[in-house]
PDB file of N, CA and C in Angstrom:
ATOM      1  N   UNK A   1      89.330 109.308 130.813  1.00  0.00           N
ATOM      2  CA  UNK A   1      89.134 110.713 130.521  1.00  0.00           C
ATOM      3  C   UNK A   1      88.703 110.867 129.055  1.00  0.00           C
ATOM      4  N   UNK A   2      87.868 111.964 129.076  1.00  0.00           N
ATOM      5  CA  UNK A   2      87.360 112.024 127.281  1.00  0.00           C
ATOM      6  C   UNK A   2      88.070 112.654 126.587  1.00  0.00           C
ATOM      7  N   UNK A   3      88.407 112.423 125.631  1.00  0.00           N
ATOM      8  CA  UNK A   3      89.048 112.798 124.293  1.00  0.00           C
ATOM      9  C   UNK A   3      88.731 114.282 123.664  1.00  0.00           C
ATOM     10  N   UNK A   4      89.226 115.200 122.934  1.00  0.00           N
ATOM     11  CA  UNK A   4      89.229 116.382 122.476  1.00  0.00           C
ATOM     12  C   UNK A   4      90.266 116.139 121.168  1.00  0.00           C
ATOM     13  N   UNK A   5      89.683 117.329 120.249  1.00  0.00           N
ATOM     14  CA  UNK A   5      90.133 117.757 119.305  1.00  0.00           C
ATOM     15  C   UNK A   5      91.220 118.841 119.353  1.00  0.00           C
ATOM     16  N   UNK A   6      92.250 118.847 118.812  1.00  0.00           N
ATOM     17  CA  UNK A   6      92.951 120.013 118.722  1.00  0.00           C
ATOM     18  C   UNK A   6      93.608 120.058 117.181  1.00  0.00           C
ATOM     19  N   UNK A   7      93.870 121.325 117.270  1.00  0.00           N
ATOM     20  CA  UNK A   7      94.095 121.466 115.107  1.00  0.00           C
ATOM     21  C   UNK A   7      95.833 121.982 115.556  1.00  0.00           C
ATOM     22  N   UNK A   8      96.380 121.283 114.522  1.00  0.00           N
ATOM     23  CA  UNK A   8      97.861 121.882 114.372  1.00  0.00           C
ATOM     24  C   UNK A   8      97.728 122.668 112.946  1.00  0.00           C
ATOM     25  N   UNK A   9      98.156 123.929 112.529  1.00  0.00           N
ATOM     26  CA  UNK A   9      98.325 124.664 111.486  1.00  0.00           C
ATOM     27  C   UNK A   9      99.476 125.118 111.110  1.00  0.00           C
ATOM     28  N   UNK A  10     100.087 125.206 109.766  1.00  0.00           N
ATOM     29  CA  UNK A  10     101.485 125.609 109.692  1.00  0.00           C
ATOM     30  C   UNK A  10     101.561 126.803 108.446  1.00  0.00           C
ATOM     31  N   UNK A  11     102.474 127.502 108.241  1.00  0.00           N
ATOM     32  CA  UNK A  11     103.158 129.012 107.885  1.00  0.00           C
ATOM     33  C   UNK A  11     103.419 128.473 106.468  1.00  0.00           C
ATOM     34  N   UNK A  12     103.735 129.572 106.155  1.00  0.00           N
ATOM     35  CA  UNK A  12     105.137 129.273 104.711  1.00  0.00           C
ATOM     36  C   UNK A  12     106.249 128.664 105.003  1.00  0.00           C
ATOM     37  N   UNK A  13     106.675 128.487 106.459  1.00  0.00           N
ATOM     38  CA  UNK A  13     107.870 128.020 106.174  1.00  0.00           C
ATOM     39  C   UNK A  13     108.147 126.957 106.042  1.00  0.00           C
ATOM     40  N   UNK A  14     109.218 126.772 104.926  1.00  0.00           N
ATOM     41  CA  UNK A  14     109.559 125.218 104.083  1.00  0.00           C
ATOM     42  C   UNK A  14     109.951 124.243 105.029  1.00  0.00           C
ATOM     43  N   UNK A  15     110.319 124.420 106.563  1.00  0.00           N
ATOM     44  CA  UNK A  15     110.693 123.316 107.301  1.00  0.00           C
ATOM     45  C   UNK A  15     109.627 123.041 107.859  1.00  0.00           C
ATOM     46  N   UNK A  16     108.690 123.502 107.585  1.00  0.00           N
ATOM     47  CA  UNK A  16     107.414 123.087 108.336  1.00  0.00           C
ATOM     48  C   UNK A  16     107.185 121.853 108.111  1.00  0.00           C
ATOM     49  N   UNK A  17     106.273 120.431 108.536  1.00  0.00           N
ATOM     50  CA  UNK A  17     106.077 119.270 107.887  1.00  0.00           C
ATOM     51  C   UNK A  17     105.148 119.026 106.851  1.00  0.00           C
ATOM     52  N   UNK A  18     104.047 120.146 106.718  1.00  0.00           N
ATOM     53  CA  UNK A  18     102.696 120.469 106.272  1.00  0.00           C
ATOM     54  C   UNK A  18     102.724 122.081 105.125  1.00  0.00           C
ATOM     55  N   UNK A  19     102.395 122.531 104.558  1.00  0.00           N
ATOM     56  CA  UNK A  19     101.929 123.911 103.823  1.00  0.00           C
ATOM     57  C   UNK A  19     100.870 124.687 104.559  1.00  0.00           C
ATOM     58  N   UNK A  20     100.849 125.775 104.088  1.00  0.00           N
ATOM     59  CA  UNK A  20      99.550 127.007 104.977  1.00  0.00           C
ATOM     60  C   UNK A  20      98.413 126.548 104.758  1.00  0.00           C
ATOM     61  N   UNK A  21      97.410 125.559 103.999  1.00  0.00           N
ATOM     62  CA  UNK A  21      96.526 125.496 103.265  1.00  0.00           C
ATOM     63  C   UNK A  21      96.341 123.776 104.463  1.00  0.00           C
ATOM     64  N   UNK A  22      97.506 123.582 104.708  1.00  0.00           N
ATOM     65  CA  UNK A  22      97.059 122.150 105.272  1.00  0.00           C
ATOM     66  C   UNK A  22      97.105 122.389 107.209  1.00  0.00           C
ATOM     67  N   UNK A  23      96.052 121.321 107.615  1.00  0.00           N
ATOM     68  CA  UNK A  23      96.332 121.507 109.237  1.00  0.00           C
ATOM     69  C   UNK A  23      96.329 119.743 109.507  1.00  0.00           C
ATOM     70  N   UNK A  24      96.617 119.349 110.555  1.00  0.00           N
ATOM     71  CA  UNK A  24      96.695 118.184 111.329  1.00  0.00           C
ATOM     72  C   UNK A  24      95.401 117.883 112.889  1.00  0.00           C
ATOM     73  N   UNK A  25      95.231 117.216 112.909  1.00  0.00           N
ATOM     74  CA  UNK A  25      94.010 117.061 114.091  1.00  0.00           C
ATOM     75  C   UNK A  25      95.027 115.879 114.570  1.00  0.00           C
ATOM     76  N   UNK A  26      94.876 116.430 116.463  1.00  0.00           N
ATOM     77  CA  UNK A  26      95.103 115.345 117.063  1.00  0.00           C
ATOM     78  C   UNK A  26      94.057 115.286 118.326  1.00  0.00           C
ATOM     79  N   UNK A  27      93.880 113.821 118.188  1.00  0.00           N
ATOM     80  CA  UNK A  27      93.159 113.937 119.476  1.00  0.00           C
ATOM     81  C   UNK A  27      93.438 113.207 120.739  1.00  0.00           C
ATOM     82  N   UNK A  28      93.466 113.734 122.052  1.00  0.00           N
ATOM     83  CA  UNK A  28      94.033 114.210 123.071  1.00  0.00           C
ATOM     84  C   UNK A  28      93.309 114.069 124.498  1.00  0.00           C
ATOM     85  N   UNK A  29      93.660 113.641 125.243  1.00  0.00           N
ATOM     86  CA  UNK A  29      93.012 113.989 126.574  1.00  0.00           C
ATOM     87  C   UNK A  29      93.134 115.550 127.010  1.00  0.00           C
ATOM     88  N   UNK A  30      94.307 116.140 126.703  1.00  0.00           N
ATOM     89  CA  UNK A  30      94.817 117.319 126.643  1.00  0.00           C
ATOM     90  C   UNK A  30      95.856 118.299 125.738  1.00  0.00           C
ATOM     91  N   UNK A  31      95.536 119.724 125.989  1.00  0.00           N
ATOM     92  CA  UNK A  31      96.218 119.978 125.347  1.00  0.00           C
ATOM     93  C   UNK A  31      98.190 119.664 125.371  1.00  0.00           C
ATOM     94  N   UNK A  32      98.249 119.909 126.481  1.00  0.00           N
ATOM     95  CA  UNK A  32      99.648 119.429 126.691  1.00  0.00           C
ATOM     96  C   UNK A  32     100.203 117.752 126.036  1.00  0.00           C
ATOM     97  N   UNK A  33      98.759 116.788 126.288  1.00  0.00           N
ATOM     98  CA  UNK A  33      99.027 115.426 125.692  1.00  0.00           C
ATOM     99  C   UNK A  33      99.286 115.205 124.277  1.00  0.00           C
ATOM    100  N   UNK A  34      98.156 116.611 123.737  1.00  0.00           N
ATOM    101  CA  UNK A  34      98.099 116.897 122.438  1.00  0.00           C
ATOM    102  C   UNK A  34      99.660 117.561 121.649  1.00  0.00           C
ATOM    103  N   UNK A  35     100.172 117.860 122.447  1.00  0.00           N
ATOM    104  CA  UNK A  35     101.247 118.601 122.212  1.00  0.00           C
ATOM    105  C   UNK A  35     102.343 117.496 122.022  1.00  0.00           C
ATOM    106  N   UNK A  36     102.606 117.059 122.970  1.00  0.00           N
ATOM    107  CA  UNK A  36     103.286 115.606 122.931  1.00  0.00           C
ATOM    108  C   UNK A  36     102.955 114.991 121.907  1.00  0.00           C
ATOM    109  N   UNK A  37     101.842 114.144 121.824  1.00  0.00           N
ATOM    110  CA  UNK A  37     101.719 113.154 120.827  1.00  0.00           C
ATOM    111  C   UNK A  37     102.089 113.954 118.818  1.00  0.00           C
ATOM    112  N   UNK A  38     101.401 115.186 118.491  1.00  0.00           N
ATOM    113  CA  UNK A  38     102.356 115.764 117.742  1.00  0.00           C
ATOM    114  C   UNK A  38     103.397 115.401 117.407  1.00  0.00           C
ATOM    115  N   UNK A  39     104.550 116.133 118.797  1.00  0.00           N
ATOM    116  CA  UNK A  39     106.093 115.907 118.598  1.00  0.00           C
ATOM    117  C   UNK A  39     106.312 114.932 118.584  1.00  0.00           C
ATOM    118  N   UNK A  40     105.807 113.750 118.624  1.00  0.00           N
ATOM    119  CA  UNK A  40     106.344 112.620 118.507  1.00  0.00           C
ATOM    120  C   UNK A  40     106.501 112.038 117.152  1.00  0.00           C
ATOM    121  N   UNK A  41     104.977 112.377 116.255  1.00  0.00           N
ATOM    122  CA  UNK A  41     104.940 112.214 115.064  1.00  0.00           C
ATOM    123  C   UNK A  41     105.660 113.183 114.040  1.00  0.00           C
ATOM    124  N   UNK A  42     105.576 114.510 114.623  1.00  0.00           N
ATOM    125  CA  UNK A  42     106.600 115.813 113.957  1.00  0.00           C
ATOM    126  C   UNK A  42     107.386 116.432 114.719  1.00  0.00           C
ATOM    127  N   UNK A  43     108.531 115.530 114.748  1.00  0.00           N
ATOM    128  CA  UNK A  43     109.456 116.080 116.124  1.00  0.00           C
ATOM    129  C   UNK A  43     109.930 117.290 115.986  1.00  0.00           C
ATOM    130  N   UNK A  44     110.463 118.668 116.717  1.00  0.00           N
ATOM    131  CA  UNK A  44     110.716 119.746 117.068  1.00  0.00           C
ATOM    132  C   UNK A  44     111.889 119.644 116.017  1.00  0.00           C
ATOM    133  N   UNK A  45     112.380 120.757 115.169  1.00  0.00           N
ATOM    134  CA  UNK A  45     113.315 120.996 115.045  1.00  0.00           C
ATOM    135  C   UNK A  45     114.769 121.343 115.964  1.00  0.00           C
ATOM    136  N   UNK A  46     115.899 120.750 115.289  1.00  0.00           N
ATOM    137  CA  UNK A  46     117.002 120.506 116.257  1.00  0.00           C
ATOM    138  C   UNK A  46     117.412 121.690 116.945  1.00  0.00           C
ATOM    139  N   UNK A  47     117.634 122.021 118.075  1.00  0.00           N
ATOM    140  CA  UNK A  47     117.925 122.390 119.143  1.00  0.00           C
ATOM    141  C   UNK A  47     116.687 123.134 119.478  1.00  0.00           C
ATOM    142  N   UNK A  48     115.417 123.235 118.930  1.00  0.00           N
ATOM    143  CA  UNK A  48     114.474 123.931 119.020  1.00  0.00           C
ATOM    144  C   UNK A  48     113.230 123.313 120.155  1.00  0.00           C
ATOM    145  N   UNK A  49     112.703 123.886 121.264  1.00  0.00           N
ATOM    146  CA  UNK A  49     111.978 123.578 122.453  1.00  0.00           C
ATOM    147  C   UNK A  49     110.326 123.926 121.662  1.00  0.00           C
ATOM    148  N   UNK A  50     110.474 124.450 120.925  1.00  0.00           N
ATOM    149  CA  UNK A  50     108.936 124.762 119.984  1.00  0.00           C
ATOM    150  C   UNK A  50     108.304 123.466 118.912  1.00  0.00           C
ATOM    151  N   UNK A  51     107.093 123.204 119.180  1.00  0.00           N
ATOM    152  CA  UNK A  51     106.817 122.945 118.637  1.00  0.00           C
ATOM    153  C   UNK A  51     106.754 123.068 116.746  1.00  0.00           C
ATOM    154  N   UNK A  52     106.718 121.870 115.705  1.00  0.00           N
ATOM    155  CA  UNK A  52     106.768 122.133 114.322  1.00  0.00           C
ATOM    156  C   UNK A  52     105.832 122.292 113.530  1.00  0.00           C
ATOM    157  N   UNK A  53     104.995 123.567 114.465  1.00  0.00           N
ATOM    158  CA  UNK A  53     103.832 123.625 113.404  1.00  0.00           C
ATOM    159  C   UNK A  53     103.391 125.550 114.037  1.00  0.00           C
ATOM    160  N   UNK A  54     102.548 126.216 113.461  1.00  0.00           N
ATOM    161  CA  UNK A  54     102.457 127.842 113.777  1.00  0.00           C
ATOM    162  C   UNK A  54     102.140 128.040 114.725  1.00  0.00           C
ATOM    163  N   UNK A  55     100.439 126.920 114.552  1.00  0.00           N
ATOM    164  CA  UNK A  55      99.805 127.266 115.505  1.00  0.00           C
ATOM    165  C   UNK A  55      98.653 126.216 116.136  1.00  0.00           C
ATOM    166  N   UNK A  56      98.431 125.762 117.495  1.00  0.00           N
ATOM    167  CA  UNK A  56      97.869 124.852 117.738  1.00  0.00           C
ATOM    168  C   UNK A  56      96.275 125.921 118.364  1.00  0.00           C
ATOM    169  N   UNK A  57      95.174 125.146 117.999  1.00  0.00           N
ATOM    170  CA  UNK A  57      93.805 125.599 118.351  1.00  0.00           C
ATOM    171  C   UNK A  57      93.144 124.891 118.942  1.00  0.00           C
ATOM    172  N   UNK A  58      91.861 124.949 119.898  1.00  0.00           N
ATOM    173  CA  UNK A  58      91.305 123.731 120.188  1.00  0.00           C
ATOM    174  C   UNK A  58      90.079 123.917 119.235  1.00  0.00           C
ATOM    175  N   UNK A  59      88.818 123.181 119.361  1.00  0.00           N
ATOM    176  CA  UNK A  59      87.941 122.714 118.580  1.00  0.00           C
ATOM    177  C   UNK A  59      87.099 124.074 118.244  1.00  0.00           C
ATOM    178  N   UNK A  60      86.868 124.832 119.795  1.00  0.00           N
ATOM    179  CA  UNK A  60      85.915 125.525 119.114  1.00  0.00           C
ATOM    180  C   UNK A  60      86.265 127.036 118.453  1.00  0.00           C
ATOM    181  N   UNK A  61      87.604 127.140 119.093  1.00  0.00           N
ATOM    182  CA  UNK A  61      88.845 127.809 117.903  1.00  0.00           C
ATOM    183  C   UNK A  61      88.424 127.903 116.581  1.00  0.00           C
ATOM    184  N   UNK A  62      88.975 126.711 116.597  1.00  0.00           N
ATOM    185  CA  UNK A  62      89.152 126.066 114.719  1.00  0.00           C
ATOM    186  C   UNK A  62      88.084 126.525 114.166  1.00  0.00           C
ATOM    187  N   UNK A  63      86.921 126.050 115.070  1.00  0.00           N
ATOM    188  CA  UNK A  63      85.503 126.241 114.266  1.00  0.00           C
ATOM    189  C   UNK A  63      85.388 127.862 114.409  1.00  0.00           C
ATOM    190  N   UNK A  64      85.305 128.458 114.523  1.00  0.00           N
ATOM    191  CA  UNK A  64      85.221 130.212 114.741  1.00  0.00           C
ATOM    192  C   UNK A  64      86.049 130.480 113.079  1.00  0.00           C
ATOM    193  N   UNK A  65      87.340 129.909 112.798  1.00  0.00           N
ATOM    194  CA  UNK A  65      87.645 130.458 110.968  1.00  0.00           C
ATOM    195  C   UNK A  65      87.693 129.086 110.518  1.00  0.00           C
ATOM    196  N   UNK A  66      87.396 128.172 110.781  1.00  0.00           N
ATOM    197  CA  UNK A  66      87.221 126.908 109.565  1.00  0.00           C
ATOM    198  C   UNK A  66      87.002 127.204 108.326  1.00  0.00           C
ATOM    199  N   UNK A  67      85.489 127.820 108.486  1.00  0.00           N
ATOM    200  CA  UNK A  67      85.000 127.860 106.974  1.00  0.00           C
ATOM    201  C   UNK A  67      85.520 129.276 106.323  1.00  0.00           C
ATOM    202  N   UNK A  68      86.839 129.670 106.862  1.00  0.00           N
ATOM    203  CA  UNK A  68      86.977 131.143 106.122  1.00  0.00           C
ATOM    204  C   UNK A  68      88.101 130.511 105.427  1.00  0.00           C
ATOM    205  N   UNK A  69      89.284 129.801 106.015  1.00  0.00           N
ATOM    206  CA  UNK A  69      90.231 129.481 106.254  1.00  0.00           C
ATOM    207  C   UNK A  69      90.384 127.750 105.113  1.00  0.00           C
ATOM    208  N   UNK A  70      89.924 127.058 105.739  1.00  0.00           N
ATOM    209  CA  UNK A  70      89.770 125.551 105.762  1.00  0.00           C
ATOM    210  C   UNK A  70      88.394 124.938 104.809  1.00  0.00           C
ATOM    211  N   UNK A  71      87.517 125.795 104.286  1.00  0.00           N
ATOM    212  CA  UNK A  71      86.626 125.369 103.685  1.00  0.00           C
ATOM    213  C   UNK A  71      86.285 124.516 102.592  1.00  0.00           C
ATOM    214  N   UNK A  72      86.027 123.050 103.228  1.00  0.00           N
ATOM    215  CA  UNK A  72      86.071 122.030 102.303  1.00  0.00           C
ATOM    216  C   UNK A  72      87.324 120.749 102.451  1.00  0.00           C
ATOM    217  N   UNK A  73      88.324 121.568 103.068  1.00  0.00           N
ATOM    218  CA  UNK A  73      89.423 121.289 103.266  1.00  0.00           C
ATOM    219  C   UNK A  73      89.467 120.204 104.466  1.00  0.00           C
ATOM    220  N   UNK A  74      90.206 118.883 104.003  1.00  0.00           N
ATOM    221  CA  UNK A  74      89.887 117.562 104.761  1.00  0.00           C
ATOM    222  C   UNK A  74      91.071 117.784 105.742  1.00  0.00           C
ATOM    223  N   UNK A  75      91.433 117.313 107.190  1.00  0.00           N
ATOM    224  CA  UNK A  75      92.925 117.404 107.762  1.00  0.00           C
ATOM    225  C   UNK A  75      93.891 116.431 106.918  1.00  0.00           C
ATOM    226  N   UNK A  76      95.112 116.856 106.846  1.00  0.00           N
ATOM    227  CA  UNK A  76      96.107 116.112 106.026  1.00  0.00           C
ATOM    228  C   UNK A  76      96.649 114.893 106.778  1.00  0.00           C
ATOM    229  N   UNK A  77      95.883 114.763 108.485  1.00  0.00           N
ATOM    230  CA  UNK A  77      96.513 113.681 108.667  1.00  0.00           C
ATOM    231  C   UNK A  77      95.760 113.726 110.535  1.00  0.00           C
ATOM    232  N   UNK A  78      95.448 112.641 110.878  1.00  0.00           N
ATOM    233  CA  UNK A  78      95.103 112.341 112.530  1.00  0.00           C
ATOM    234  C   UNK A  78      95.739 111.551 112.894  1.00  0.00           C
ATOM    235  N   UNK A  79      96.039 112.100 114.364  1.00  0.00           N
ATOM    236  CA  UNK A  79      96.584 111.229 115.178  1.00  0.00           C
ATOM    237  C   UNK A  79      96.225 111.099 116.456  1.00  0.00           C
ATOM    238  N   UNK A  80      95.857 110.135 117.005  1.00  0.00           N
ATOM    239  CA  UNK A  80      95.411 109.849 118.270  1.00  0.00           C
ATOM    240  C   UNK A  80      96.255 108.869 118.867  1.00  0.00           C
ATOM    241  N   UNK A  81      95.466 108.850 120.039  1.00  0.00           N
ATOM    242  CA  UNK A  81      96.113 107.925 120.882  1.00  0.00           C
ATOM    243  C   UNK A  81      95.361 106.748 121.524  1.00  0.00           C
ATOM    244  N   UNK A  82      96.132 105.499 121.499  1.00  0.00           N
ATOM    245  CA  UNK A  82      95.315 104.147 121.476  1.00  0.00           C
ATOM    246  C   UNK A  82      95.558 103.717 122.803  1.00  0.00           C
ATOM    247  N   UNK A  83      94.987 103.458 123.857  1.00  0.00           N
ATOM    248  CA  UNK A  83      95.794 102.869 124.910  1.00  0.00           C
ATOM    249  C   UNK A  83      94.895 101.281 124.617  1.00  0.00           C
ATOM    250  N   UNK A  84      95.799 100.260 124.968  1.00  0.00           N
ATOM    251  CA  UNK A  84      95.835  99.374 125.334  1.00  0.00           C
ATOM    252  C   UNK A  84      95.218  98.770 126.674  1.00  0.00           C
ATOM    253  N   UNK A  85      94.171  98.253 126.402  1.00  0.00           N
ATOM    254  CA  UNK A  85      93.407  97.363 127.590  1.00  0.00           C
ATOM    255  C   UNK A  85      94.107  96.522 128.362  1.00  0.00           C
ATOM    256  N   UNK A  86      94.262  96.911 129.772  1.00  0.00           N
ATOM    257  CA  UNK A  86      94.988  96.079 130.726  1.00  0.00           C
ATOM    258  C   UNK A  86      94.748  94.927 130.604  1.00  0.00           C
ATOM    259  N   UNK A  87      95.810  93.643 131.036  1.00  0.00           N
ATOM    260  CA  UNK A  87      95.746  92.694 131.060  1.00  0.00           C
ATOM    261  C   UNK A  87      95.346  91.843 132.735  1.00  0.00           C
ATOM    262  N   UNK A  88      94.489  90.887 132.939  1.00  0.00           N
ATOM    263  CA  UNK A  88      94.469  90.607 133.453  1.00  0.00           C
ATOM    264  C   UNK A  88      95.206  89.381 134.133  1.00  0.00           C
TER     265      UNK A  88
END
């Protein structure tokens, strides 16, 4: 399955993992995969079922306020996912 972009963005708030100015890219077969792989790297706050970031976008989202928002501005961090070539 092909791969997609999705942007994680975060608030003022200090438990966030990231600042307002910074976002995260993960890339994903899906959004739900995208969601996962995230929490794995920025796990949910404790007893909390929400994700640790404001707001998740997909690509052509992002791109609609990038350059209002994000202009110039590199992601603070990617994460994807590697699968491993079966063995024969």
């Amino acid at each position: 399955m092909e791969t997609r972009r999705y942007y994680f963005t975060f608030g003022s708030d200090p438990l966030y993992p990231f600042g307002r100015n910074d976002y995260v890219v993960v890339e994903a077969e899906s959004a739900d995969q995208a969601g996962r792989l995230f929490q794995a790297v920025h796990p949910n706050r404790p007893y909390s079922n929400c994700l640790n970031c404001a707001f998740v976008y997909t690509e052509p989202e992002f791109n609609g306020f990038r350059d209002h928002y994000y202009h110039h501005v590199e992601p603070i961090e990617t994460i994807t996912l590697q699968k491993r070539e079966e063995r024969e």
